[in-house]
Protein backbone atom coordinates (compact mmCIF):
# COMPACT_ATOMS: atom_id res chain seq x y z
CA UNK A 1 0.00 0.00 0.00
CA UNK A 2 1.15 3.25 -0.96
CA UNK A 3 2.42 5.81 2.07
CA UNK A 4 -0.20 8.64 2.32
CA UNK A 5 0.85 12.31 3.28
CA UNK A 6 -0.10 13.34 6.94
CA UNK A 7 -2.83 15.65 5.83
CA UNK A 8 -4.55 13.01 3.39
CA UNK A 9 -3.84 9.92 6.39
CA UNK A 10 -5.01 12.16 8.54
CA UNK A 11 -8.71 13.02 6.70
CA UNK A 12 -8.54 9.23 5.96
CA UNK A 13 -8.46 8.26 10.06
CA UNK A 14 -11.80 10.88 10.38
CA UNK A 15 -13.40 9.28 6.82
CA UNK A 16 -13.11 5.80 8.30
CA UNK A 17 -13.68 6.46 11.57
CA UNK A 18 -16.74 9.13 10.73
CA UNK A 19 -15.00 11.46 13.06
CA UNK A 20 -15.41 15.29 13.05
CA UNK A 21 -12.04 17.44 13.35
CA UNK A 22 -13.55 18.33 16.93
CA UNK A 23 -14.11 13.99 17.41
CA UNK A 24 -10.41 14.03 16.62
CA UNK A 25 -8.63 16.59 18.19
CA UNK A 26 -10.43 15.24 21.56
CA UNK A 27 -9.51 11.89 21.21
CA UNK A 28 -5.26 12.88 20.50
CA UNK A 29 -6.07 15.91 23.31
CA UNK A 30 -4.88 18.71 20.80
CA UNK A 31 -7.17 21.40 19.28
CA UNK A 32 -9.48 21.24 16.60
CA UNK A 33 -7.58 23.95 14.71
CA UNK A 34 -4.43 22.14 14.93
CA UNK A 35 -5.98 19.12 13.05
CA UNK A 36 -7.31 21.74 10.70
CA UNK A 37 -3.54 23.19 10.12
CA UNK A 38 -2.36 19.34 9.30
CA UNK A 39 -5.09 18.57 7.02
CA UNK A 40 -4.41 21.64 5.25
CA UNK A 41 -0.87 21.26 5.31
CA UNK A 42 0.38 24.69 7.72
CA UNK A 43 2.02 22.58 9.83
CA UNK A 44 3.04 18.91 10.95
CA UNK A 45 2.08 16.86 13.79
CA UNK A 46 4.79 17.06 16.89
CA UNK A 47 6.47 13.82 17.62
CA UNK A 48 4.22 12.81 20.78
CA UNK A 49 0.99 13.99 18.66
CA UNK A 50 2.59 11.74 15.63
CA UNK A 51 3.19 8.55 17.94
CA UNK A 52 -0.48 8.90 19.22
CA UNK A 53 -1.81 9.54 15.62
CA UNK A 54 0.38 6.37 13.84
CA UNK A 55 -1.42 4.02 16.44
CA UNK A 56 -4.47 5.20 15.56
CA UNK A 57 -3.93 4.74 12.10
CA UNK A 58 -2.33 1.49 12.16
CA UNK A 59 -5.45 0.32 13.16
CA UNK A 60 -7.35 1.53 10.10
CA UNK A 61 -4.34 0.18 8.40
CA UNK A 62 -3.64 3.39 7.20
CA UNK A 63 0.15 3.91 6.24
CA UNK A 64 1.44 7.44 6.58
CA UNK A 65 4.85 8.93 5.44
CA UNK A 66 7.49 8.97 8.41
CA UNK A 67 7.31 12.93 9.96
C-alpha cells in the first residue's frame, strides 16, 4: 500500500472512523484547529501527537509517510 501524506492519512483516520475534526482533536487531546492546520498542510504533527496519531492509524491500516 502506498504511504499517504499526513494531511490526506489524517482526513482518511476521520473518513473511516466518521470522526469530526472536533471527534479528533479530543480523542489525541490537541485542538481542533491544529488538526485543521495538518489537514491543510500549515504545519506537521509534533512527535508525541505523531506517535499517538500512527497508532491510531495502524489500526485503520492506514500507512502514513514517516514525519
Amino acid at each position: 500500500m502506498k504511504k499517504l501524506p499526513i494531511e490526506t492519512a489524517v482526513k482518511r483516520l476521520r473518513e473511516r472512523r466518521g470522526w469530526t475534526q472536533e471527534e479528533l482533536a479530543r480523542e489525541i487531546g490537541i485542538t481542533v484547529y491544529t488538526v485543521h492546520r495538518w489537514e491543510t498542510r500549515k504545519t506537521k504533527p509534533t512527535k508525541l501527537a505523531f506517535r499517538i496519531l500512527k497508532a491510531l492509524l495502524d489500526e485503520e491500516g492506514i500507512d502514513v509517510e514517516k514525519r
